[in-house]
Protein backbone atom coordinates (compact mmCIF):
# COMPACT_ATOMS: atom_id res chain seq x y z
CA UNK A 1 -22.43 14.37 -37.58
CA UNK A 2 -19.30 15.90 -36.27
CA UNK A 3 -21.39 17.52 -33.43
CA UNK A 4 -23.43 14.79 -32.53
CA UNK A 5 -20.42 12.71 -31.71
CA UNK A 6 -19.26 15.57 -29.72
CA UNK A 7 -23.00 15.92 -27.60
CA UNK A 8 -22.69 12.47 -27.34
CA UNK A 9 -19.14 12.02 -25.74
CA UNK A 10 -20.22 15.04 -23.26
CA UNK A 11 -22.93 13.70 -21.91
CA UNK A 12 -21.54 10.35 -21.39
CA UNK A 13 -18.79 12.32 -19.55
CA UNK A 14 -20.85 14.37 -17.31
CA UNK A 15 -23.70 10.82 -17.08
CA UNK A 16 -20.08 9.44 -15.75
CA UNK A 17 -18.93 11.88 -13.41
CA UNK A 18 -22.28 12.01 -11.92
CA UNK A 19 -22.55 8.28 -11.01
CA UNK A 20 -18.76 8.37 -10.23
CA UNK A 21 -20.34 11.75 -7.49
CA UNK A 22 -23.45 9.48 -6.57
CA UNK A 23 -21.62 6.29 -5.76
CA UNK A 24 -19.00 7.84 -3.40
CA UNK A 25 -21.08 10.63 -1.87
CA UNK A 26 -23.06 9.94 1.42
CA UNK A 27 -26.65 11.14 0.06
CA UNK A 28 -29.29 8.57 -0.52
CA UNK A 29 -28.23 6.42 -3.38
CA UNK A 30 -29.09 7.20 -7.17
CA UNK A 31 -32.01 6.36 -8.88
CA UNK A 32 -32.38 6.13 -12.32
CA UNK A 33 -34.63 9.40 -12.36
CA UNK A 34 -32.62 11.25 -10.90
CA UNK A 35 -29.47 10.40 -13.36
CA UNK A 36 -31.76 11.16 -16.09
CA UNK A 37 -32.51 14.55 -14.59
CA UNK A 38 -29.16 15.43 -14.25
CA UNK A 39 -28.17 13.95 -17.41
CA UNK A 40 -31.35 16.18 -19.29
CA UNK A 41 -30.08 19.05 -17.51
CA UNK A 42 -26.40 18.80 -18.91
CA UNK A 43 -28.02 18.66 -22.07
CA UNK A 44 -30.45 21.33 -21.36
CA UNK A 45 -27.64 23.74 -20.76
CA UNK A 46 -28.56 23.79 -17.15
CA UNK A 47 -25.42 22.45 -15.86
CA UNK A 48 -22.39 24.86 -16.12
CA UNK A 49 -18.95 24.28 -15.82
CA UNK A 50 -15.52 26.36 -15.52
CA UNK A 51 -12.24 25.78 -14.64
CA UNK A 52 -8.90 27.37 -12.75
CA UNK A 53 -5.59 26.29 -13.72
CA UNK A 54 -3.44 25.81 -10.93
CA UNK A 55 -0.51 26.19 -12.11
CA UNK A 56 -0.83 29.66 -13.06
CA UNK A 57 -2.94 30.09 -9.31
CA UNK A 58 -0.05 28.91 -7.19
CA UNK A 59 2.11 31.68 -9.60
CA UNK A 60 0.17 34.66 -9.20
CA UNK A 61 -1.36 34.13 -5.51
CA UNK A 62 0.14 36.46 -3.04
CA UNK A 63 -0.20 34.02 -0.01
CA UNK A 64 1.69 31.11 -2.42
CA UNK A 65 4.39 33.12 -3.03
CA UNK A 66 4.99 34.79 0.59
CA UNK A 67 4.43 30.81 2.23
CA UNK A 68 7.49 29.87 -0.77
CA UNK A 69 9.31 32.96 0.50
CA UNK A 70 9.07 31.90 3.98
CA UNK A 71 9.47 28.31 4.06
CA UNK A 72 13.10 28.89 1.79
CA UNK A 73 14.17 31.63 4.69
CA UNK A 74 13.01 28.90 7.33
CA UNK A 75 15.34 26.34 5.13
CA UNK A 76 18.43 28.78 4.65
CA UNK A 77 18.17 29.48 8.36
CA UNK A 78 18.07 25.32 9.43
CA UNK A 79 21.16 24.91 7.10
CA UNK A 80 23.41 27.70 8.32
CA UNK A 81 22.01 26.42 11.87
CA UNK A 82 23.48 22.78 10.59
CA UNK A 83 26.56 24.09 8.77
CA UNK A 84 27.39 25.92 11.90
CA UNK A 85 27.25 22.83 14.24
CA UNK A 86 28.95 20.49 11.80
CA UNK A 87 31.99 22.91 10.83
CA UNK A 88 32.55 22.98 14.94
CA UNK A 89 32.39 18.82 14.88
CA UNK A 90 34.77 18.98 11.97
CA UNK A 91 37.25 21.33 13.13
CA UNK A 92 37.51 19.24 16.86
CA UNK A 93 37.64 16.40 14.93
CA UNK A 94 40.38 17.72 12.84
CA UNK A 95 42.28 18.97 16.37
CA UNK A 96 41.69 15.51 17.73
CA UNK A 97 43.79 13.97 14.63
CA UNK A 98 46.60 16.26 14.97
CA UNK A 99 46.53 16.00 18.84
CA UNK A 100 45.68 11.93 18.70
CA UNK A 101 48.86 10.46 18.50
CA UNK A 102 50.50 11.78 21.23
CA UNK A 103 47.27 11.35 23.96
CA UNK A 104 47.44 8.74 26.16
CA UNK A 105 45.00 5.56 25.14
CA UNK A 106 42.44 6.08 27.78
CA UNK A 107 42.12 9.96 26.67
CA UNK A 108 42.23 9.31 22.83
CA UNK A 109 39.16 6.40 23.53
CA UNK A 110 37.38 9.73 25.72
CA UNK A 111 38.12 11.96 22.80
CA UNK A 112 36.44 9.18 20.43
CA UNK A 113 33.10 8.48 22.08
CA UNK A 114 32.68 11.95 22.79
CA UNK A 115 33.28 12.76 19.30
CA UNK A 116 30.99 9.82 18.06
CA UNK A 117 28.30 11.27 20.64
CA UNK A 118 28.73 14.22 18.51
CA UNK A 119 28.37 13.68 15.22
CA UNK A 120 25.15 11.39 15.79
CA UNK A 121 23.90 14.05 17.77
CA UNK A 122 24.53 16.30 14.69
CA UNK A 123 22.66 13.62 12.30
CA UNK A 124 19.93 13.64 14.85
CA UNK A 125 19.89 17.66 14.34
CA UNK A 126 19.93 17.33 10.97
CA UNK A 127 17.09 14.83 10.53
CA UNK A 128 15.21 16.89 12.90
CA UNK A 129 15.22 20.22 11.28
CA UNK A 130 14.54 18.47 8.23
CA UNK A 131 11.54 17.14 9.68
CA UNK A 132 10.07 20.53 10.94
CA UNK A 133 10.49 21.76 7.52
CA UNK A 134 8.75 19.29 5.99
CA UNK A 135 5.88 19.58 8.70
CA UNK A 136 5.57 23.48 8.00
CA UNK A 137 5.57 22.75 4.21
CA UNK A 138 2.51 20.57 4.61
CA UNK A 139 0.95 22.35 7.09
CA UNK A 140 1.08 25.71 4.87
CA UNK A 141 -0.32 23.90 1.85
CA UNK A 142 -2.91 22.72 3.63
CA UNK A 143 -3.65 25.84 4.72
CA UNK A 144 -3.72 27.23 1.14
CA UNK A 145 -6.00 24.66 0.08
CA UNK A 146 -8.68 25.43 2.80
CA UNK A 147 -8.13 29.21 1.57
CA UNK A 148 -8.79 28.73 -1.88
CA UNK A 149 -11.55 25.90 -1.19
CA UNK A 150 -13.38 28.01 1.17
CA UNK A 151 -12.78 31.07 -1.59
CA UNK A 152 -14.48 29.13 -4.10
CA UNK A 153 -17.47 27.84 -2.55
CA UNK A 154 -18.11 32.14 -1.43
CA UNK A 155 -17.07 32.73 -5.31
CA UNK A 156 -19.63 30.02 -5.99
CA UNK A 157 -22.90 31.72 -4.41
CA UNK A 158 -22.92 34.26 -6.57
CA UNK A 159 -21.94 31.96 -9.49
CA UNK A 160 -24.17 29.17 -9.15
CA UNK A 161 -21.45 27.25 -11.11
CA UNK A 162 -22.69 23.15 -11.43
CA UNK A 163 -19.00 21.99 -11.33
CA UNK A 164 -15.47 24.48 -11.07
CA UNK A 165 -12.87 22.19 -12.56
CA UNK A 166 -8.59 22.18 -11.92
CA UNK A 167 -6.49 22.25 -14.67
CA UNK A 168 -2.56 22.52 -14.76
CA UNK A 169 0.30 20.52 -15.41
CA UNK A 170 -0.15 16.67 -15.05
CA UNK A 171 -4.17 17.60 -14.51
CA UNK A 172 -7.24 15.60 -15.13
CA UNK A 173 -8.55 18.28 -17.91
CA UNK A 174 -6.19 18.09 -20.35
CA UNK A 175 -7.97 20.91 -23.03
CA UNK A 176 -10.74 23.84 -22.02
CA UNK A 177 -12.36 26.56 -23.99
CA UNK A 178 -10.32 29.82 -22.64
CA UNK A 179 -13.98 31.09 -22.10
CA UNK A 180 -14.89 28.90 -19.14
CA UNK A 181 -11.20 29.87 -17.54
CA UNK A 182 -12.02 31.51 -14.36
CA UNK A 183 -8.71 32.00 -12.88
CA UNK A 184 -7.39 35.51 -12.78
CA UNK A 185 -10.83 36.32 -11.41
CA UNK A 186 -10.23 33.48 -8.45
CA UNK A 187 -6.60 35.32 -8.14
CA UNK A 188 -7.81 38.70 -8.65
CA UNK A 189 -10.72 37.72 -5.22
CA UNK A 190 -7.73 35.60 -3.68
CA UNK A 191 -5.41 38.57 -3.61
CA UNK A 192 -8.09 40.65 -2.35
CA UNK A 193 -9.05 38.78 0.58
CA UNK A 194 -5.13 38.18 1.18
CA UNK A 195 -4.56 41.82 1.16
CA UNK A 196 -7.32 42.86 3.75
CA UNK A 197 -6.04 39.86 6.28
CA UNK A 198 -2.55 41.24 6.18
């Protein structure tokens, strides 16, 4: 009884997932035959699914971990850049306190816009690198992303997997046997490929 429940509640998943596939992709819409052809074949055994966790991906892939590297040398270098600029702004600002009393009106109202000039121009450069940082970040994830999509779909041809799930922290698959876990293998190829590009 216990397994019937349990072929029941799969292939309403996967009869689920494949209208939830058929609705949104652009192919001809479903019929019912061809549901129940892809439902039969779930329960046939024909359809196979495996999964990757991502967290432990993003850990062990060599490209991750050299983008991470990267990106926090690109940060450390855009703060000292910043810390730089803003402990010169600090220390003329400190020189035009000491020095502000005894300059005449005209010069200490100079001294003033020049110095307000200076520290938006500073929040300006601070915003700024902030932004290019942010811009690298996404544009290195989504270069990751294309890596390891494109990866899978060569993995795939030889596979001839029906579905390759994600599973991490905060994912959709929330248990998996540990047999259908394909990710060292995905990191193992990942690696590989990463190696030969350097």
């Amino acid at each position: 009884m216990k397994n019937l429940s349990l072929i029941i509640s799969i292939i309403a998943l996967l009869a689920s997932g494949v209208l939830f596939y058929l609705h949104f992709s652009k192919s001809k819409a479903a019929t019912p035959a061809s549901v129940a052809k892809i439902a039969a074949d779930s329960v046939a055994g024909k359809m196979t699914m495996v999964y990757v966790n991502i967290d432990t991906l993003m850990a062990k892939y060599e490209h991750v971990k050299k983008i991470k590297s990267d990106l926090e040398s690109k940060k450390k270098a855009s703060e000292a850049q910043f810390t730089a600029k803003a402990e010169a702004f600090e220390k003329e600002y400190r020189e035009y306190q000491e020095k502000g009393p005894g300059m005449s009106q005209e010069l200490a109202q100079q001294t003033e816009q020049a110095l307000t000039q200076k520290q938006q121009s500073l929040m300006q450069m601070k915003d700024e690198l902030g932004t290019k940082l942010a811009e690298s970040e996404v544009k290195e994830n989504q270069s990751i992303q294309k890596d390891i999509s494109n990866f899978l779909k060569r993995y795939n041809e030889t596979h001839n997997y029906t579905y390759i799930l994600a599973t991490g922290n905060g994912g959709s698959v929330l248990l998996g046997d540990e047999k259908l876990d394909i990710t060292n293998d995905i990191v193992d190829g990942l690696n590989k490929e990463y190696s030969a590009k350097k």
